[in-house]
Every structure is written in structure tokens, then in C-alpha cells.
Protein backbone atom coordinates (compact mmCIF):
# COMPACT_ATOMS: atom_id res chain seq x y z
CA UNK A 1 25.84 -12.10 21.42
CA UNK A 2 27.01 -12.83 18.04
CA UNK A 3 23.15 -11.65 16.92
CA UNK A 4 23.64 -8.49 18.20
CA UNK A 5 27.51 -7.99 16.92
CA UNK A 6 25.83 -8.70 13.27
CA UNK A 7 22.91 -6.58 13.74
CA UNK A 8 25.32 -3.70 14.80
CA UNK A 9 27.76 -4.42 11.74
CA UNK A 10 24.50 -4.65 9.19
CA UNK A 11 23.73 -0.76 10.38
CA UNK A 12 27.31 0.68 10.13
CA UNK A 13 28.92 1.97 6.90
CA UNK A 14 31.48 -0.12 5.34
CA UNK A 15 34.60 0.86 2.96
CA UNK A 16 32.65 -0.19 -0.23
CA UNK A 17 29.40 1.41 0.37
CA UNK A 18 29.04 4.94 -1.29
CA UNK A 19 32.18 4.20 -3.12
CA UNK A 20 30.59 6.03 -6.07
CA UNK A 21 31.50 9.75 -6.56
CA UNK A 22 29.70 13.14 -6.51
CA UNK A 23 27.49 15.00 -4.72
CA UNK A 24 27.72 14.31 -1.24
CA UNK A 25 24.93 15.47 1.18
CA UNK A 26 25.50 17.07 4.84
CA UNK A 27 23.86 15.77 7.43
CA UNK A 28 21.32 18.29 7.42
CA UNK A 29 19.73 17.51 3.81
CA UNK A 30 20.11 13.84 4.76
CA UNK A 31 18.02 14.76 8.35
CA UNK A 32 15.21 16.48 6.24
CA UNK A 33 14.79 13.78 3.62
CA UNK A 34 14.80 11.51 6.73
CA UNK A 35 12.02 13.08 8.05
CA UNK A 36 9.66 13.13 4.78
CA UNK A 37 10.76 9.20 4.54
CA UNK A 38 9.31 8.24 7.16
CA UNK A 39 6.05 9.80 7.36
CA UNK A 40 5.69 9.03 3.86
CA UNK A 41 6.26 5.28 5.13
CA UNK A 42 3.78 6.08 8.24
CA UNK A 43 1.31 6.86 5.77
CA UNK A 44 1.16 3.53 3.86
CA UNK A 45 1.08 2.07 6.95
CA UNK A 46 -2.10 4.04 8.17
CA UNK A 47 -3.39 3.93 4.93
CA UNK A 48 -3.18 0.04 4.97
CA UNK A 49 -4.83 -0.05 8.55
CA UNK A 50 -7.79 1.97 7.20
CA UNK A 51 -7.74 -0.07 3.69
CA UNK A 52 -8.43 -2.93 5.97
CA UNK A 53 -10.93 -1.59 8.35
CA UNK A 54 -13.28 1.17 7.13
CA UNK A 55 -16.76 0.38 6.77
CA UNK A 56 -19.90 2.33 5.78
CA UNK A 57 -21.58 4.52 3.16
CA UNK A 58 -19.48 5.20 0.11
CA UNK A 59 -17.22 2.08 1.36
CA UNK A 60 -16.19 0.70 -1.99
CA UNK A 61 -14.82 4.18 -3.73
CA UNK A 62 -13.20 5.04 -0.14
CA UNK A 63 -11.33 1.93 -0.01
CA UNK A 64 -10.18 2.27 -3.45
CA UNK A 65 -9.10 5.71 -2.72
CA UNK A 66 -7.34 4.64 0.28
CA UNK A 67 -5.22 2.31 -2.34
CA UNK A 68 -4.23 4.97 -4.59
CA UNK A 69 -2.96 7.05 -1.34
CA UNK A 70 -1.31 3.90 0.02
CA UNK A 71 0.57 3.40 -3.92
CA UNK A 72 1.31 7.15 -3.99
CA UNK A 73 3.09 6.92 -0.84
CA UNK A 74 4.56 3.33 -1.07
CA UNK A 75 6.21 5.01 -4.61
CA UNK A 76 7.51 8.73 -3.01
CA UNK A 77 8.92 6.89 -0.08
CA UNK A 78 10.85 4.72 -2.38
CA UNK A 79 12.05 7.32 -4.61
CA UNK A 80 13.20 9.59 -1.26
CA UNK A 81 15.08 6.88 -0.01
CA UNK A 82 16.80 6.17 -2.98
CA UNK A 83 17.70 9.94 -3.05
CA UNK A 84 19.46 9.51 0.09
CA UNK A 85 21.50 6.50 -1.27
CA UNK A 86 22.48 8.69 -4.35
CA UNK A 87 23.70 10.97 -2.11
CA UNK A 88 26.04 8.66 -0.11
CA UNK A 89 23.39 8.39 2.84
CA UNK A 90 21.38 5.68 4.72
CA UNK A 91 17.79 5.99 5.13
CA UNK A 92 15.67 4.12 8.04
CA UNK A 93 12.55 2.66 7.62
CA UNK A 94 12.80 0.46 10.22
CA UNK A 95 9.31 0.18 11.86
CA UNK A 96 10.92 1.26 15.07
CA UNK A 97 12.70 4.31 13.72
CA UNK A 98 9.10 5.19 11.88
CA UNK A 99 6.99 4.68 15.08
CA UNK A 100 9.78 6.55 16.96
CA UNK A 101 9.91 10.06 14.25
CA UNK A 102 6.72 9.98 12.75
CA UNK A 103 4.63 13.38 12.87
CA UNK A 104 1.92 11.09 12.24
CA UNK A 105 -0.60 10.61 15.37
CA UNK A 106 -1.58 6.58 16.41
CA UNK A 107 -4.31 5.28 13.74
CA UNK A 108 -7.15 3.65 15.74
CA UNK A 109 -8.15 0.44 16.09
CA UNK A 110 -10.93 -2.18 14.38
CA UNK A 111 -13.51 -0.89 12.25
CA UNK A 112 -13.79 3.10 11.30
CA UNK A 113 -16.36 4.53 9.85
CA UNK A 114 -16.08 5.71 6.12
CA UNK A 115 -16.80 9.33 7.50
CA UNK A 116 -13.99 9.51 10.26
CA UNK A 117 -11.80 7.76 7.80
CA UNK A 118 -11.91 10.51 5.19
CA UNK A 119 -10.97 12.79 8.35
CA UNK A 120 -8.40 11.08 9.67
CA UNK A 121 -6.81 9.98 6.33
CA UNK A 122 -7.24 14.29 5.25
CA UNK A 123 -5.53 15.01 8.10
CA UNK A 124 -2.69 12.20 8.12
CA UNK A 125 -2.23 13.40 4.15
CA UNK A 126 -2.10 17.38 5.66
CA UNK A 127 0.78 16.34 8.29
CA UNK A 128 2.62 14.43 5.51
CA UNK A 129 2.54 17.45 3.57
CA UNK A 130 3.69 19.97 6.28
CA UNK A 131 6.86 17.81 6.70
CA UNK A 132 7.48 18.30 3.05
CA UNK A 133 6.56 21.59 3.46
CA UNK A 134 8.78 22.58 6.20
CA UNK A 135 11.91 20.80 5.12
CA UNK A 136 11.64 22.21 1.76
CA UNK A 137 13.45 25.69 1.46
CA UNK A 138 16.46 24.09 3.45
CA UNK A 139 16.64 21.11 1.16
CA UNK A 140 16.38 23.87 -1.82
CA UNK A 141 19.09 25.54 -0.72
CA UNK A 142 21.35 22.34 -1.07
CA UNK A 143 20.03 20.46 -3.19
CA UNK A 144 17.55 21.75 -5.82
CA UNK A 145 17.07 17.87 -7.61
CA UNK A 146 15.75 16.73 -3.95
CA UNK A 147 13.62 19.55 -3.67
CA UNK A 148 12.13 18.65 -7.09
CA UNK A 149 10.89 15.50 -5.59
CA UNK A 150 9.92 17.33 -2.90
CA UNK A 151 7.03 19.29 -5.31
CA UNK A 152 5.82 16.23 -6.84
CA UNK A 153 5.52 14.82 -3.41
CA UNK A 154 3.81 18.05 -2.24
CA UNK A 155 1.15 18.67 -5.50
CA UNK A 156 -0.26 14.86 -5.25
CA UNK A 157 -1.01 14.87 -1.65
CA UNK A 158 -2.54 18.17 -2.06
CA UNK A 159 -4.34 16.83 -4.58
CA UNK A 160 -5.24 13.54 -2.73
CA UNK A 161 -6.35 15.28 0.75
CA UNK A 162 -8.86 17.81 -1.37
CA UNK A 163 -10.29 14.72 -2.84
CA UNK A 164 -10.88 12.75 0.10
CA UNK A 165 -12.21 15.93 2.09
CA UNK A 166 -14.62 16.84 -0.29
CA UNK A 167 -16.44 13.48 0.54
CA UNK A 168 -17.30 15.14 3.89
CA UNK A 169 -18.18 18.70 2.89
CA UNK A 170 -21.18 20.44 1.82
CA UNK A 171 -21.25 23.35 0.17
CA UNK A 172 -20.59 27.01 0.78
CA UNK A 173 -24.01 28.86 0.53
CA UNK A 174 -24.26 30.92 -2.91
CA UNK A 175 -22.42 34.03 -2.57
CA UNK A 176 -20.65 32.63 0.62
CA UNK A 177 -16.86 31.81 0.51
């Protein structure tokens, strides 16, 4: 019992945390930054998983890729949840809260193919971004600083998921769009 009492006390607010002043964010702004946290943390994780288990042709520059996606992430979530503690509020990344509000689907299991691993990883980076995307013009409203984060957030996914698609297209015919 006395596990549990502790565990409960560790999660609640106490009189000296966020005794600094300023800005204060509703529970709303807090709820959206939630929400890019952790699939920005689902991400890593996923992007660790398929680190560790892609195989195939161009294995060596898709598992480095999958690295810089994994840092990329590992550094946003970071700097979101700080965000939330400068703004007097608690982020989760507690694996259970992650698995629980993650827009993320279930990576698969053992070995992937280099192939389905640039799909799965472009479409993991796509859902990432539509959370950032969709929470955006609300955090704006409140909070233009978050929002900044938001767009740096935003342009390197972009950037990442046209990268890692374009090792499965082909091209448009000439003349073709």
C-alpha cells in the first residue's frame, strides 16, 4: 500500500512546483502540446523498433536514416515537454500514457523489410505531423512561442518523410505530374 500512496503523491502537484511566475497555460494549450508529446515520443519508439529490425536492399543508409528520425524526435519531444513545464504544466511520457494516446498505429514485429520500412516509417512521420498540424492554430491563438516550436517540428518531418518516400518512388513520366 505504501507503493501505491507514493506513486500517487509522485504524480500530484505540490506547493513548490511551478512556483515560478508568468505565463500560465489553460488546459487546452497544455492538452494539445500533450498530444504532439507523445507521438513525438511514439515515434522514437517505432523508429528504434525499425532501427533494430529492418533488413534488405539499401539497409545501411535506411538504418542510418532511421537514426536521424529517431534523434529528431528524441530532441522535439524534449523541447515540447519542457514547454509544458515553462508553462506551469506536467507532461506524460509514461509508456502507458503513450501506448494509451498515441495516433500512432502498432509497429510490427521481427524483421521488416527495408521497403515496408520506408512505408511505414513515411506514414508514422505523416501522422506525427497531422497532430502538429491539427493542434496548431489553437496553440497559435494562445501561445504564439509554442506554436513556433510547433513549425520547426512541422518543416523537419516534412522534410524527413519526403526523404524516406522517395526511396520507394519512381518517377512521374515526362510531362506527367
Amino acid at each position: 500500500m505504501a507503493e501505491t500512496t507514493t506513486a500517487r503523491r509522485g504524480s500530484r502537484q505540490t506547493r513548490k512546483q511551478n512556483a515560478e511566475k508568468g505565463f500560465v497555460a489553460s488546459a487546452k494549450l497544455l492538452d494539445c502540446l500533450q498530444r504532439v508529446l507523445v507521438d513525438l515520443l511514439e515515434l522514437q519508439m517505432q523508429g528504434k523498433q525499425a532501427h533494430w529490425n529492418v533488413v534488405g536492399t539499401n539497409f545501411r543508409d535506411t538504418h542510418r536514416v532511421l537514426d536521424e528520425i529517431i534523434e529528431a524526435a528524441r530532441e522535439h519531444s524534449d523541447t515540447i515537454a519542457e514547454r509544458m513545464r515553462a508553462l506551469h504544466g506536467l507532461p506524460d511520457g509514461r509508456s502507458d500514457t503513450v501506448a494509451d494516446k498515441t495516433t500512432l498505429p502498432e509497429y510490427p514485429a521481427g524483421e521488416v523489410s527495408t521497403t515496408d520500412t520506408v512505408d511505414l516509417i513515411t506514414e508514422r512521420l505523416e501522422m506525427t505531423i497531422l497532430s502538429a498540424r491539427d493542434v496548431h492554430d489553437t496553440v497559435d491563438e494562445e501561445d504564439p512561442t509554442s506554436a513556433d516550436l510547433l513549425h520547426v517540428i512541422i518543416e523537419q518531418l516534412e522534410q524527413f518523410a519526403w526523404m524516406v518516400s522517395a526511396e520507394n518512388r519512381t518517377p512521374a513520366p515526362a510531362g506527367k505530374k
